[in-house]
PDB file of N, CA and C in Angstrom:
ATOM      1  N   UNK A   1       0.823  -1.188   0.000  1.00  0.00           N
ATOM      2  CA  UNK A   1       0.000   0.000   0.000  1.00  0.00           C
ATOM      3  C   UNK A   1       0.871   1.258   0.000  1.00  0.00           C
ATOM      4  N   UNK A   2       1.913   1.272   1.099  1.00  0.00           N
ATOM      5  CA  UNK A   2       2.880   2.465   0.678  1.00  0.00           C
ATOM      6  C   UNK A   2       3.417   2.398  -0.594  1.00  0.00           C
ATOM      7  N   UNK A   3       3.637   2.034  -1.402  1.00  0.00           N
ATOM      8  CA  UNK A   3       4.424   1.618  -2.708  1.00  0.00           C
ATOM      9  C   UNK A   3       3.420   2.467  -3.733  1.00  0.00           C
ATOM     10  N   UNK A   4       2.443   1.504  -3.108  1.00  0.00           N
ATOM     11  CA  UNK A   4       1.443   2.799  -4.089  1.00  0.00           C
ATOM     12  C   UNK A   4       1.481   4.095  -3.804  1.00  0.00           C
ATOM     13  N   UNK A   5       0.793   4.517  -2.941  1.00  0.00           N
ATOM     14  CA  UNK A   5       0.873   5.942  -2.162  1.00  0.00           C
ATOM     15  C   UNK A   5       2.033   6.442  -2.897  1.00  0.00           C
ATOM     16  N   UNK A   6       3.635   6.682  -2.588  1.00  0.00           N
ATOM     17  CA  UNK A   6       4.507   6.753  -3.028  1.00  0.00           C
ATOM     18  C   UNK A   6       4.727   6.594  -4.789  1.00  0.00           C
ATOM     19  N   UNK A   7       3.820   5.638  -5.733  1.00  0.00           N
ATOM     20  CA  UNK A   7       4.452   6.053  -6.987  1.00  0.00           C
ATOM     21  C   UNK A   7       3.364   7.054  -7.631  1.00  0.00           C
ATOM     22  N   UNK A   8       2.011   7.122  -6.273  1.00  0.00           N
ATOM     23  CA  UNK A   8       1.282   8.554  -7.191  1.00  0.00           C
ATOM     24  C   UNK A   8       1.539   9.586  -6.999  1.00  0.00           C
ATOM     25  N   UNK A   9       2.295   9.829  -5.886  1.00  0.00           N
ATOM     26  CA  UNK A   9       3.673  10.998  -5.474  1.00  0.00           C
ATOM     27  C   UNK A   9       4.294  11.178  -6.064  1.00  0.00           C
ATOM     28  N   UNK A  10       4.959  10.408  -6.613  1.00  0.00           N
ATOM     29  CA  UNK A  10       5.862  10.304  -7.156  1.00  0.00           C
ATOM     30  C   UNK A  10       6.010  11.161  -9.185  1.00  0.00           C
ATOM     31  N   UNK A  11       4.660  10.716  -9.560  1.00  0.00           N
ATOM     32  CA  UNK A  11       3.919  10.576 -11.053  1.00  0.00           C
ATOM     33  C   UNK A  11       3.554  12.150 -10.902  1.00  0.00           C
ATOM     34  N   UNK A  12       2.863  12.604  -9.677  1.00  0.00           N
ATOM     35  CA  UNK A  12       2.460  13.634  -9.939  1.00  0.00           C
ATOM     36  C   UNK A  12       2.643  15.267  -9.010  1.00  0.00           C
ATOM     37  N   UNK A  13       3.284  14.782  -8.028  1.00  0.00           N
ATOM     38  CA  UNK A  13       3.516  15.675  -7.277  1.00  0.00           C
ATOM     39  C   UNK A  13       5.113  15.858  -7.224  1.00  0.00           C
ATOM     40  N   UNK A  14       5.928  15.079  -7.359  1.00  0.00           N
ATOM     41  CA  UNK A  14       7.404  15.262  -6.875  1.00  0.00           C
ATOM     42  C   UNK A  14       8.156  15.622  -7.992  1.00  0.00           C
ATOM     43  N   UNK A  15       9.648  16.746  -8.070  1.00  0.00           N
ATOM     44  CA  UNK A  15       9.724  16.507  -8.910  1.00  0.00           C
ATOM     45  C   UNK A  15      10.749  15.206  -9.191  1.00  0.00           C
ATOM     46  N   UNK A  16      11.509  15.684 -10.571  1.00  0.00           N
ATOM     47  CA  UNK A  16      12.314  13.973 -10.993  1.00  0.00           C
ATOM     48  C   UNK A  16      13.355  13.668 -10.726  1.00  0.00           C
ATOM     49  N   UNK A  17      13.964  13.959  -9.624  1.00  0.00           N
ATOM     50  CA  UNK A  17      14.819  12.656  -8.931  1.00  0.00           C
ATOM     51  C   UNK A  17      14.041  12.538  -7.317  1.00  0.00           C
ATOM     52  N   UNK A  18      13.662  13.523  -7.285  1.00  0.00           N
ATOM     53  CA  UNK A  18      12.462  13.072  -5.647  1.00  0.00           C
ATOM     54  C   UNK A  18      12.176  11.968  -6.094  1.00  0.00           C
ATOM     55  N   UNK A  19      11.211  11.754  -7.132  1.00  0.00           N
ATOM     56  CA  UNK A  19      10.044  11.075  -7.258  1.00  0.00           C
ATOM     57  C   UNK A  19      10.838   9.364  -7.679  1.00  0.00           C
ATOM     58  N   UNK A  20      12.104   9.214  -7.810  1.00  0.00           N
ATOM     59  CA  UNK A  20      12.638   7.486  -8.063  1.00  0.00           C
ATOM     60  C   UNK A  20      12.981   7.288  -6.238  1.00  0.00           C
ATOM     61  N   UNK A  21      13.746   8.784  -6.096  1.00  0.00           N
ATOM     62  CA  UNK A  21      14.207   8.233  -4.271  1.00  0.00           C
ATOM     63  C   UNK A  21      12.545   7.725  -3.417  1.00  0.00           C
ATOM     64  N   UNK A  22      11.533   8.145  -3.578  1.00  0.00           N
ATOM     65  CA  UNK A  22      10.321   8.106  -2.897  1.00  0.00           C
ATOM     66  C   UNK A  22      10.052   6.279  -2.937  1.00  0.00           C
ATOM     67  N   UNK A  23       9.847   6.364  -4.688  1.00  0.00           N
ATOM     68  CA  UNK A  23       9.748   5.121  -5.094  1.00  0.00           C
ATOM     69  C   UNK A  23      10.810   3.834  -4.511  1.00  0.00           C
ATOM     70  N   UNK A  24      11.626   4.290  -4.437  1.00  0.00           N
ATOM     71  CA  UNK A  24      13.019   2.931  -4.181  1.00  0.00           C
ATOM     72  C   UNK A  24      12.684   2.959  -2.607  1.00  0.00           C
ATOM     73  N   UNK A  25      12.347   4.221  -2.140  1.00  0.00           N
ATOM     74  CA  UNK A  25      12.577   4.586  -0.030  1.00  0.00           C
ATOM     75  C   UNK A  25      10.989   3.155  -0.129  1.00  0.00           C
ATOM     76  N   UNK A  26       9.872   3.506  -0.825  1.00  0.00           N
ATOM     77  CA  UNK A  26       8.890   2.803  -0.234  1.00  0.00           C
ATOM     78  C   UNK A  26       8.651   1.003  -0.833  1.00  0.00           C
ATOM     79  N   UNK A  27       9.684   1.137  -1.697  1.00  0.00           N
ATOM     80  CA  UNK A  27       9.475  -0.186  -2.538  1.00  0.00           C
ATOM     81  C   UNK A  27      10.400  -1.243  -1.364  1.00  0.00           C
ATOM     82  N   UNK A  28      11.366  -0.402  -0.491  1.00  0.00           N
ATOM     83  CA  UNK A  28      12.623  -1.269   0.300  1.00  0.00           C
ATOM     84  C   UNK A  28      11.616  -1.391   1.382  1.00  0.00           C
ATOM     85  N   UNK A  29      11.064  -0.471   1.725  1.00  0.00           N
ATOM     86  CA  UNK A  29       9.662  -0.622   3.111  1.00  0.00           C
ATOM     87  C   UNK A  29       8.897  -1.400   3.157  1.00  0.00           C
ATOM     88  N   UNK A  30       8.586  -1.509   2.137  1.00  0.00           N
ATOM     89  CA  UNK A  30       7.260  -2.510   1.591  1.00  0.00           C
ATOM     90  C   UNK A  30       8.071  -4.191   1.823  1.00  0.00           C
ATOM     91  N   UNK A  31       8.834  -4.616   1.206  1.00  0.00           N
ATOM     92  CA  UNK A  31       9.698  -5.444   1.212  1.00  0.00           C
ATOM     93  C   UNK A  31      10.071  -5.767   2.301  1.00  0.00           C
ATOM     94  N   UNK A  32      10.381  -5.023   3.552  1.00  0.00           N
ATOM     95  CA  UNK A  32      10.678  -5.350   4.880  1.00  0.00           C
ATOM     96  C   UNK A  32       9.322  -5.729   5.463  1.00  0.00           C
ATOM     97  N   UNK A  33       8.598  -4.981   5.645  1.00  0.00           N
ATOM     98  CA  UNK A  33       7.393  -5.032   5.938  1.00  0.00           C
ATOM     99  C   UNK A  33       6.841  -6.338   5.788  1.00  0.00           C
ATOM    100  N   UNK A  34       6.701  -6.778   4.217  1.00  0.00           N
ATOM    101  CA  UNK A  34       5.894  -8.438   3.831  1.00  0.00           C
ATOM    102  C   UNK A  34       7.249  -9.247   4.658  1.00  0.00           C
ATOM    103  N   UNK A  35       8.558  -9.033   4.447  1.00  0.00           N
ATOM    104  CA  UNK A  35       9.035 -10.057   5.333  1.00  0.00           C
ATOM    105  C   UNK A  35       9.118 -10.492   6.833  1.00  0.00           C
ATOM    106  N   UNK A  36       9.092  -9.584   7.417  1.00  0.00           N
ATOM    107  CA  UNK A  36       8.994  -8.961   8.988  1.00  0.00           C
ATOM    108  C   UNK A  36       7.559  -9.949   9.204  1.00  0.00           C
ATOM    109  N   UNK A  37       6.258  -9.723   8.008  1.00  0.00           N
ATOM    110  CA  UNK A  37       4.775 -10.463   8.525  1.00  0.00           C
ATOM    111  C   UNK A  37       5.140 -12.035   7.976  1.00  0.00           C
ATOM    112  N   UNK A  38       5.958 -11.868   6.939  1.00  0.00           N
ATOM    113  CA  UNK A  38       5.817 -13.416   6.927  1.00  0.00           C
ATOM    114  C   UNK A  38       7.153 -14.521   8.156  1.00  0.00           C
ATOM    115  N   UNK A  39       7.992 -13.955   8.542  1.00  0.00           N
ATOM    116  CA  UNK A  39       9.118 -14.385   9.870  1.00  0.00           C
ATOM    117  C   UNK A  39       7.866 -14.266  10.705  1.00  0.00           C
ATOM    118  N   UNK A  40       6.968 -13.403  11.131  1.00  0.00           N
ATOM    119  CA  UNK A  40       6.058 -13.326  12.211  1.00  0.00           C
ATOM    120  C   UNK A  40       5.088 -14.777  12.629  1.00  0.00           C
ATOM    121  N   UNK A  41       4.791 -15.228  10.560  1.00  0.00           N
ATOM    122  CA  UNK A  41       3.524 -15.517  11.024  1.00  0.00           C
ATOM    123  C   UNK A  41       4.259 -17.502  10.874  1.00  0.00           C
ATOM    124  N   UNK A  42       5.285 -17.519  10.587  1.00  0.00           N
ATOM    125  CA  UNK A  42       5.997 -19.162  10.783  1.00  0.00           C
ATOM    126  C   UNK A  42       6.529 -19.080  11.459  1.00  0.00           C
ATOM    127  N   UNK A  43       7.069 -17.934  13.098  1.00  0.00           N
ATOM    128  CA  UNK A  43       8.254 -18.633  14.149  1.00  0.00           C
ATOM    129  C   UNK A  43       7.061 -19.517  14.582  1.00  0.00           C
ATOM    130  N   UNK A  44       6.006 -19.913  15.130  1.00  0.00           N
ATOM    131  CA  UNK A  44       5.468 -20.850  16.086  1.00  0.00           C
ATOM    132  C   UNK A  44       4.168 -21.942  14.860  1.00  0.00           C
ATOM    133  N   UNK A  45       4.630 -23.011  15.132  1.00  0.00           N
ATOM    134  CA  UNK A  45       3.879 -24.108  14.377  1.00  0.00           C
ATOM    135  C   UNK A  45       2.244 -24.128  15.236  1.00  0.00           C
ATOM    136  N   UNK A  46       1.484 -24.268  14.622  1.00  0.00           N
ATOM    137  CA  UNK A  46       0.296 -24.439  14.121  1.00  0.00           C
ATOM    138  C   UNK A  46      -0.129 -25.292  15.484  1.00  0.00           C
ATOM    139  N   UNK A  47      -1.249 -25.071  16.486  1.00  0.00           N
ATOM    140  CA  UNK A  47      -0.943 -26.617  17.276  1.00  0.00           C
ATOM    141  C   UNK A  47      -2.644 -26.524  17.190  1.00  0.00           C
ATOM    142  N   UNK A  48      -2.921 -27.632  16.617  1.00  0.00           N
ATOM    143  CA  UNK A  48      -4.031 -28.395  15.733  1.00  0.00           C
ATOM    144  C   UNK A  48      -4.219 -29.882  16.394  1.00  0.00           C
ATOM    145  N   UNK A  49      -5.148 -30.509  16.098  1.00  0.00           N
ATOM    146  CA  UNK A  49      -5.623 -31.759  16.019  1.00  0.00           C
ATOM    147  C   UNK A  49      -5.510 -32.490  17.624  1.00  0.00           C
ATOM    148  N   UNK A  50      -5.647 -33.482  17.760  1.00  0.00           N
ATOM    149  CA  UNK A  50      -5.758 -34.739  19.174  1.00  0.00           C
ATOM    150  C   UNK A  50      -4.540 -34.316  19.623  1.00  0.00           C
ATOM    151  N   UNK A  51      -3.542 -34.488  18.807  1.00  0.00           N
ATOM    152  CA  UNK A  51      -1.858 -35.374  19.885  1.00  0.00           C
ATOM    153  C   UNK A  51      -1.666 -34.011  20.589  1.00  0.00           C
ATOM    154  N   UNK A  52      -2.301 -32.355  20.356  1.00  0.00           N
ATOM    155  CA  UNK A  52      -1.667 -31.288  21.258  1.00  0.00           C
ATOM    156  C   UNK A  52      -2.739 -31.376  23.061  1.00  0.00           C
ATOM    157  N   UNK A  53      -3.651 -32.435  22.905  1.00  0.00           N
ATOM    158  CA  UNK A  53      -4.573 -32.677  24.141  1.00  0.00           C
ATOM    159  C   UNK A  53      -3.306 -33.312  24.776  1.00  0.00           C
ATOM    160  N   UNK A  54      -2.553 -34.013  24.458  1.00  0.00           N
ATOM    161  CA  UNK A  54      -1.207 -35.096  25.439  1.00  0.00           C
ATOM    162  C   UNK A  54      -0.471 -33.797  26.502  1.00  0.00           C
ATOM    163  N   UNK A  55      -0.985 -34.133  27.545  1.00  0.00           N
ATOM    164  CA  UNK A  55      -0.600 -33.281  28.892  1.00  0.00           C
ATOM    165  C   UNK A  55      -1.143 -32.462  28.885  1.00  0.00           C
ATOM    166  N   UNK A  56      -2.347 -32.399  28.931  1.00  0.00           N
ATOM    167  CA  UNK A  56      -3.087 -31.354  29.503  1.00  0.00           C
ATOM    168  C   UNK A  56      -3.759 -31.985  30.382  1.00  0.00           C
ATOM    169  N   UNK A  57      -4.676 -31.248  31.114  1.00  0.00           N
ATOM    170  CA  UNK A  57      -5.496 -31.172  32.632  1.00  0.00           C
ATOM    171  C   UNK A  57      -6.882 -31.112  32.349  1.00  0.00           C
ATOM    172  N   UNK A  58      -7.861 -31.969  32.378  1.00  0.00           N
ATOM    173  CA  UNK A  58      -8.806 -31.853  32.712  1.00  0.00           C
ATOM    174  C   UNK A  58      -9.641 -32.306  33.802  1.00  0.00           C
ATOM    175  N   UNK A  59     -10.746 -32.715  34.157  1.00  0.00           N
ATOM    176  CA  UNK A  59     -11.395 -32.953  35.298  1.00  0.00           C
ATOM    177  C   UNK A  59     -12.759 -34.220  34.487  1.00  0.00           C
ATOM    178  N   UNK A  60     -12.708 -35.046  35.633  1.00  0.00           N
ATOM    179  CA  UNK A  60     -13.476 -36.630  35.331  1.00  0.00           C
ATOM    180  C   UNK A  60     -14.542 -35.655  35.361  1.00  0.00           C
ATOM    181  N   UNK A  61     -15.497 -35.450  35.012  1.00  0.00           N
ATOM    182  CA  UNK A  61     -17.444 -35.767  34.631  1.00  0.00           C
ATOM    183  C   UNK A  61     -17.970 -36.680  35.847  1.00  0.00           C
ATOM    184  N   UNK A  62     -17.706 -37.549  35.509  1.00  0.00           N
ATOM    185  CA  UNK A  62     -18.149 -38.834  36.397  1.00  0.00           C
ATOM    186  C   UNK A  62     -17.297 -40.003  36.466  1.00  0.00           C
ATOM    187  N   UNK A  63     -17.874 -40.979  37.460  1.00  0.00           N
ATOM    188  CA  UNK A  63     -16.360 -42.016  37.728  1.00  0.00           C
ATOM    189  C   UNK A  63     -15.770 -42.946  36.680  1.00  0.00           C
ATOM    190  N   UNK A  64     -14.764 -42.590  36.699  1.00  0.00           N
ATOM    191  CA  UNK A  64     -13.969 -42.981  35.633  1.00  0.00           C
ATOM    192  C   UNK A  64     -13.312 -44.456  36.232  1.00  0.00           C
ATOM    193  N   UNK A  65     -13.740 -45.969  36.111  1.00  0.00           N
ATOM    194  CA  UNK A  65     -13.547 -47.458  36.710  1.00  0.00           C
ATOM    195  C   UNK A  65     -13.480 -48.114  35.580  1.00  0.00           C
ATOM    196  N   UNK A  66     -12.896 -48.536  34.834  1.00  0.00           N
ATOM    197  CA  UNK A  66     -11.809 -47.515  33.928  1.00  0.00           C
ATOM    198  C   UNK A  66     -12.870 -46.807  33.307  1.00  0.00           C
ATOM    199  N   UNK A  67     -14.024 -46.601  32.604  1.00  0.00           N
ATOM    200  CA  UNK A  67     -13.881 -45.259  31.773  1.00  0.00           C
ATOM    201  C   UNK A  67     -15.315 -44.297  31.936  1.00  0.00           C
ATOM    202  N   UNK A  68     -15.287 -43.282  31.430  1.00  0.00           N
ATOM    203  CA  UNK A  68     -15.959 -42.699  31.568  1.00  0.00           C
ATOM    204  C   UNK A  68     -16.351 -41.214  30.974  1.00  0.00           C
ATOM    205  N   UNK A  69     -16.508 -40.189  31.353  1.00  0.00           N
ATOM    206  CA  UNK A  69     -16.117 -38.566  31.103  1.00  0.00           C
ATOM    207  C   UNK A  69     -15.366 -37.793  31.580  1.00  0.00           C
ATOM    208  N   UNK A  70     -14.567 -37.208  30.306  1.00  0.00           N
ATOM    209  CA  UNK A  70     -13.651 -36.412  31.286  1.00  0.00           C
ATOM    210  C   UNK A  70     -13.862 -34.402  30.304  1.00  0.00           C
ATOM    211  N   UNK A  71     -13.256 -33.725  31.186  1.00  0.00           N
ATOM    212  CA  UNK A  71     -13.596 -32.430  29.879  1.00  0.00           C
ATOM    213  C   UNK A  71     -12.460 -31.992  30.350  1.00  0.00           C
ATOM    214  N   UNK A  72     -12.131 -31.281  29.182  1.00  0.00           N
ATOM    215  CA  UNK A  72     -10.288 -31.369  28.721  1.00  0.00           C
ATOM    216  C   UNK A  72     -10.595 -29.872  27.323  1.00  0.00           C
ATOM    217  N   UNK A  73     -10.051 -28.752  28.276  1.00  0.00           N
ATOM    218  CA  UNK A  73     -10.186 -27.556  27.508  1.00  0.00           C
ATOM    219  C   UNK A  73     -11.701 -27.132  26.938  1.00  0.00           C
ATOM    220  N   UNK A  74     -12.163 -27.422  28.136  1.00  0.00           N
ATOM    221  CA  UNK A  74     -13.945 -27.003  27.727  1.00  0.00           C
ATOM    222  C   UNK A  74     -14.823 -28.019  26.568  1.00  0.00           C
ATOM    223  N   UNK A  75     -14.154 -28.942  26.273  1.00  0.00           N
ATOM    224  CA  UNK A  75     -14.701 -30.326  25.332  1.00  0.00           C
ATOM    225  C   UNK A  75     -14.941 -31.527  26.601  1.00  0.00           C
ATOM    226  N   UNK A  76     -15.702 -32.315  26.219  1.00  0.00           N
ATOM    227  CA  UNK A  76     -16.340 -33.357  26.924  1.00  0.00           C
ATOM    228  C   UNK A  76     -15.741 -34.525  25.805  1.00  0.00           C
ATOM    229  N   UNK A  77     -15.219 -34.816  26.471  1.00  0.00           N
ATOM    230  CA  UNK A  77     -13.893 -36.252  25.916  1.00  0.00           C
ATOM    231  C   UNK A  77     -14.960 -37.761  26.909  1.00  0.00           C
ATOM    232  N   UNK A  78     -14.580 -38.830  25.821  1.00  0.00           N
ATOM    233  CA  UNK A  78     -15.044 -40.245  26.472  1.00  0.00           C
ATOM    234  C   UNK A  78     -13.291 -40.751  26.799  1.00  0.00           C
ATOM    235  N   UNK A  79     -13.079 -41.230  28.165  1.00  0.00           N
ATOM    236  CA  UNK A  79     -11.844 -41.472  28.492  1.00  0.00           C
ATOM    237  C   UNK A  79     -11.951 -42.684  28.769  1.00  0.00           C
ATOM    238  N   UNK A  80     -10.454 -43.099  29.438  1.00  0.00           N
ATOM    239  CA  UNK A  80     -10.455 -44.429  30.064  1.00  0.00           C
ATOM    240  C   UNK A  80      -8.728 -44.256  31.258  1.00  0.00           C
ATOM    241  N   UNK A  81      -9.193 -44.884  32.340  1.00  0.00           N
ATOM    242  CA  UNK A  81      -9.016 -44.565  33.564  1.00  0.00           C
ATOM    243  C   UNK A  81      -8.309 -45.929  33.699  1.00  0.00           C
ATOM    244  N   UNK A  82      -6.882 -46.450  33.991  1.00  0.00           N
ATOM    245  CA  UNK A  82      -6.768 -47.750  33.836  1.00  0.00           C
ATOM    246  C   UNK A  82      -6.685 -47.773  35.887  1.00  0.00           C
ATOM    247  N   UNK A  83      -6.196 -46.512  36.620  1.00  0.00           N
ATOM    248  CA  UNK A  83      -5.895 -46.706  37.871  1.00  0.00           C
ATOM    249  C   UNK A  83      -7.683 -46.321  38.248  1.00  0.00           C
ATOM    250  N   UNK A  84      -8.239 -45.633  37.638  1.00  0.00           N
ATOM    251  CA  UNK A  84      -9.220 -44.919  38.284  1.00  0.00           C
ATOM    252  C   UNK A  84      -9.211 -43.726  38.599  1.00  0.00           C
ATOM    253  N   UNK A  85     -10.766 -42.978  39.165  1.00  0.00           N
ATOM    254  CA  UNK A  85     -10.776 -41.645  39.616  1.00  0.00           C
ATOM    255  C   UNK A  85     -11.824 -41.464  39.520  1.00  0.00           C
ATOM    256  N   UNK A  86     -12.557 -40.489  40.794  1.00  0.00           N
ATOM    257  CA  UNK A  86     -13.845 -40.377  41.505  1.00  0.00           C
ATOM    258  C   UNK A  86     -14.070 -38.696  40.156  1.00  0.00           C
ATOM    259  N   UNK A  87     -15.356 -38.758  40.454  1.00  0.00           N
ATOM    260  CA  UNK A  87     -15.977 -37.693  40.116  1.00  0.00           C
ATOM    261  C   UNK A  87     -15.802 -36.151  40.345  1.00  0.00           C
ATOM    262  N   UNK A  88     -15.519 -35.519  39.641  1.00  0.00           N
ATOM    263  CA  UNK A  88     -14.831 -34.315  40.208  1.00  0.00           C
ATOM    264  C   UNK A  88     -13.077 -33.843  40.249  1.00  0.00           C
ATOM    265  N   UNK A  89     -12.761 -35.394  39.909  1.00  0.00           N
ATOM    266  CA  UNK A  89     -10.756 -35.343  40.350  1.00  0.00           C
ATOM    267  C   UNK A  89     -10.172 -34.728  38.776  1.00  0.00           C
ATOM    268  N   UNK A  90      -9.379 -34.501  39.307  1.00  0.00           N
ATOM    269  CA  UNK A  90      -8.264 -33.753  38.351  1.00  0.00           C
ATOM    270  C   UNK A  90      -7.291 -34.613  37.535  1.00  0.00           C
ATOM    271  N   UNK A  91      -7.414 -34.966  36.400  1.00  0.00           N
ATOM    272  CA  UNK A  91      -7.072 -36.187  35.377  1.00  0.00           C
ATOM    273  C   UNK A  91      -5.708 -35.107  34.143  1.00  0.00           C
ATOM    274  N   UNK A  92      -4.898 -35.788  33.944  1.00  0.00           N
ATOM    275  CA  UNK A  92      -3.981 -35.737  32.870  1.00  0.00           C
ATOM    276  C   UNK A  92      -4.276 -36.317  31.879  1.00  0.00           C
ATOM    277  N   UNK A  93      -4.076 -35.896  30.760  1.00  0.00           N
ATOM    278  CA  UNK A  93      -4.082 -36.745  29.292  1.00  0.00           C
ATOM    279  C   UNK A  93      -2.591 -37.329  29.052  1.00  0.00           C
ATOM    280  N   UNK A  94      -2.390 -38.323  28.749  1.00  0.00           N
ATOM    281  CA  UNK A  94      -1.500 -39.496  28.360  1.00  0.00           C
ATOM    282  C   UNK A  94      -1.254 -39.705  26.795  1.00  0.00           C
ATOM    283  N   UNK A  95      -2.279 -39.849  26.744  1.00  0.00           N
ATOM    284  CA  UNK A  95      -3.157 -41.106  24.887  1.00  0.00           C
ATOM    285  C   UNK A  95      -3.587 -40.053  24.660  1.00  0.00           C
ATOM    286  N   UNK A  96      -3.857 -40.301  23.323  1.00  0.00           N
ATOM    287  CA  UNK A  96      -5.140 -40.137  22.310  1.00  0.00           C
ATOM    288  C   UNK A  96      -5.478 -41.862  21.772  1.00  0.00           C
ATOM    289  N   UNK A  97      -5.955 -42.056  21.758  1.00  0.00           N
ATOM    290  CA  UNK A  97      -6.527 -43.575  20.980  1.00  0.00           C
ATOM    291  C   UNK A  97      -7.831 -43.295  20.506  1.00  0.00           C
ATOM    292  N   UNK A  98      -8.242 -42.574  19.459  1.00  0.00           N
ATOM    293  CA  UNK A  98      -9.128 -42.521  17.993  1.00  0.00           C
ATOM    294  C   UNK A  98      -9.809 -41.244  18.725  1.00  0.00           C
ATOM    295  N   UNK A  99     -11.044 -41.490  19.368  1.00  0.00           N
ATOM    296  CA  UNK A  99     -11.610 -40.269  20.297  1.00  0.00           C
ATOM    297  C   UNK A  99     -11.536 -40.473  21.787  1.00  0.00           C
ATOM    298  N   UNK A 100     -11.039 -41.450  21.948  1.00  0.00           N
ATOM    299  CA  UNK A 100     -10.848 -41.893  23.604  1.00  0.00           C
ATOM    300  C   UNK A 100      -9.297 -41.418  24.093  1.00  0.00           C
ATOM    301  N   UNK A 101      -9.392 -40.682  25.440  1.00  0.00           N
ATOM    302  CA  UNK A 101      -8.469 -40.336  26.144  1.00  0.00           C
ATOM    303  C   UNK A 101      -7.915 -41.136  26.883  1.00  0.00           C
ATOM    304  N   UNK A 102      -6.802 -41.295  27.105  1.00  0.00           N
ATOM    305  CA  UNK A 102      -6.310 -42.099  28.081  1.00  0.00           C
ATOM    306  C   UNK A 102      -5.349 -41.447  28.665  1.00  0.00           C
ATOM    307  N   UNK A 103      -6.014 -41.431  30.171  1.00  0.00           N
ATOM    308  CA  UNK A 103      -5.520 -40.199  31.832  1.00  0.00           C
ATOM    309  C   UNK A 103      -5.713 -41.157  32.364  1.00  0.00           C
ATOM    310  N   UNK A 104      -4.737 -40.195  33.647  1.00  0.00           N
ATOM    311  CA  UNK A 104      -4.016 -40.864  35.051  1.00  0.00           C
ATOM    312  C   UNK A 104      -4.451 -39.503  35.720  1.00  0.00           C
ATOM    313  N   UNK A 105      -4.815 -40.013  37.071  1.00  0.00           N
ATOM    314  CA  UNK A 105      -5.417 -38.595  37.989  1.00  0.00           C
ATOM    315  C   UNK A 105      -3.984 -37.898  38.044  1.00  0.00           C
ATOM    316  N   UNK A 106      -4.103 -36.998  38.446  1.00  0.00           N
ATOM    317  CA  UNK A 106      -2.620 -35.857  38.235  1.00  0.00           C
ATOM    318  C   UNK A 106      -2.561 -35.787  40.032  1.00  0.00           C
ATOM    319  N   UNK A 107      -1.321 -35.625  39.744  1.00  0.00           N
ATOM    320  CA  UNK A 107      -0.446 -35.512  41.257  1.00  0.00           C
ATOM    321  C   UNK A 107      -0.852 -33.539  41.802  1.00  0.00           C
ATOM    322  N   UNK A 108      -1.098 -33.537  42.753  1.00  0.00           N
ATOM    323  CA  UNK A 108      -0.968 -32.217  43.485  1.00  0.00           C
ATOM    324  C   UNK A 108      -0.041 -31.992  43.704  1.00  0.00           C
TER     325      UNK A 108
END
């Protein structure tokens, strides 16, 4: 957008050696600029799908002997409990296995 701005400055208001320095000052800006957004928008990968639920914290629904409900970032997950855990307890994610979680109550 500066690039533009700058070559209708350039065309019609500046005179002629203003008007290439304007052009080259906003064409090198512009250029920093798209690179600066594109370094911005790939330092951190994408975190998508099941395997980014592995260690997180949610809380059983109900008793989990082995399985049951658990909700894990405001979603209601079907889990499975191989030690167990009462209603209300504070569960880790382990697994993903297809849509089933597989947690261990989390240590205090």
């Amino acid at each position: 957008m500066l690039f533009l701005i700058a070559l209708v400055l350039a065309i019609f208001l500046l005179p002629s050696p203003w008007g290439f320095v304007v052009v080259a000052v906003a064409l090198v800006i512009d250029v920093v600029e798209i690179s600066a957004g594109l370094w911005y928008s790939k330092r951190r990968r994408a975190t998508v799908g099941t395997d980014t639920l592995v260690g997180m914290t949610g809380v059983a629904i109900g008793d989990l002997f082995p399985e049951g409900q658990v909700k894990v970032n405001g979603e209601i997950w079907r889990a499975r409990c191989e030690a167990g855990c009462d209603a209300g307890a504070a569960v880790v994610v382990r697994a993903v296995n297809g849509l089933t979680l597989e947690v261990e109550p989390a240590t205090p």
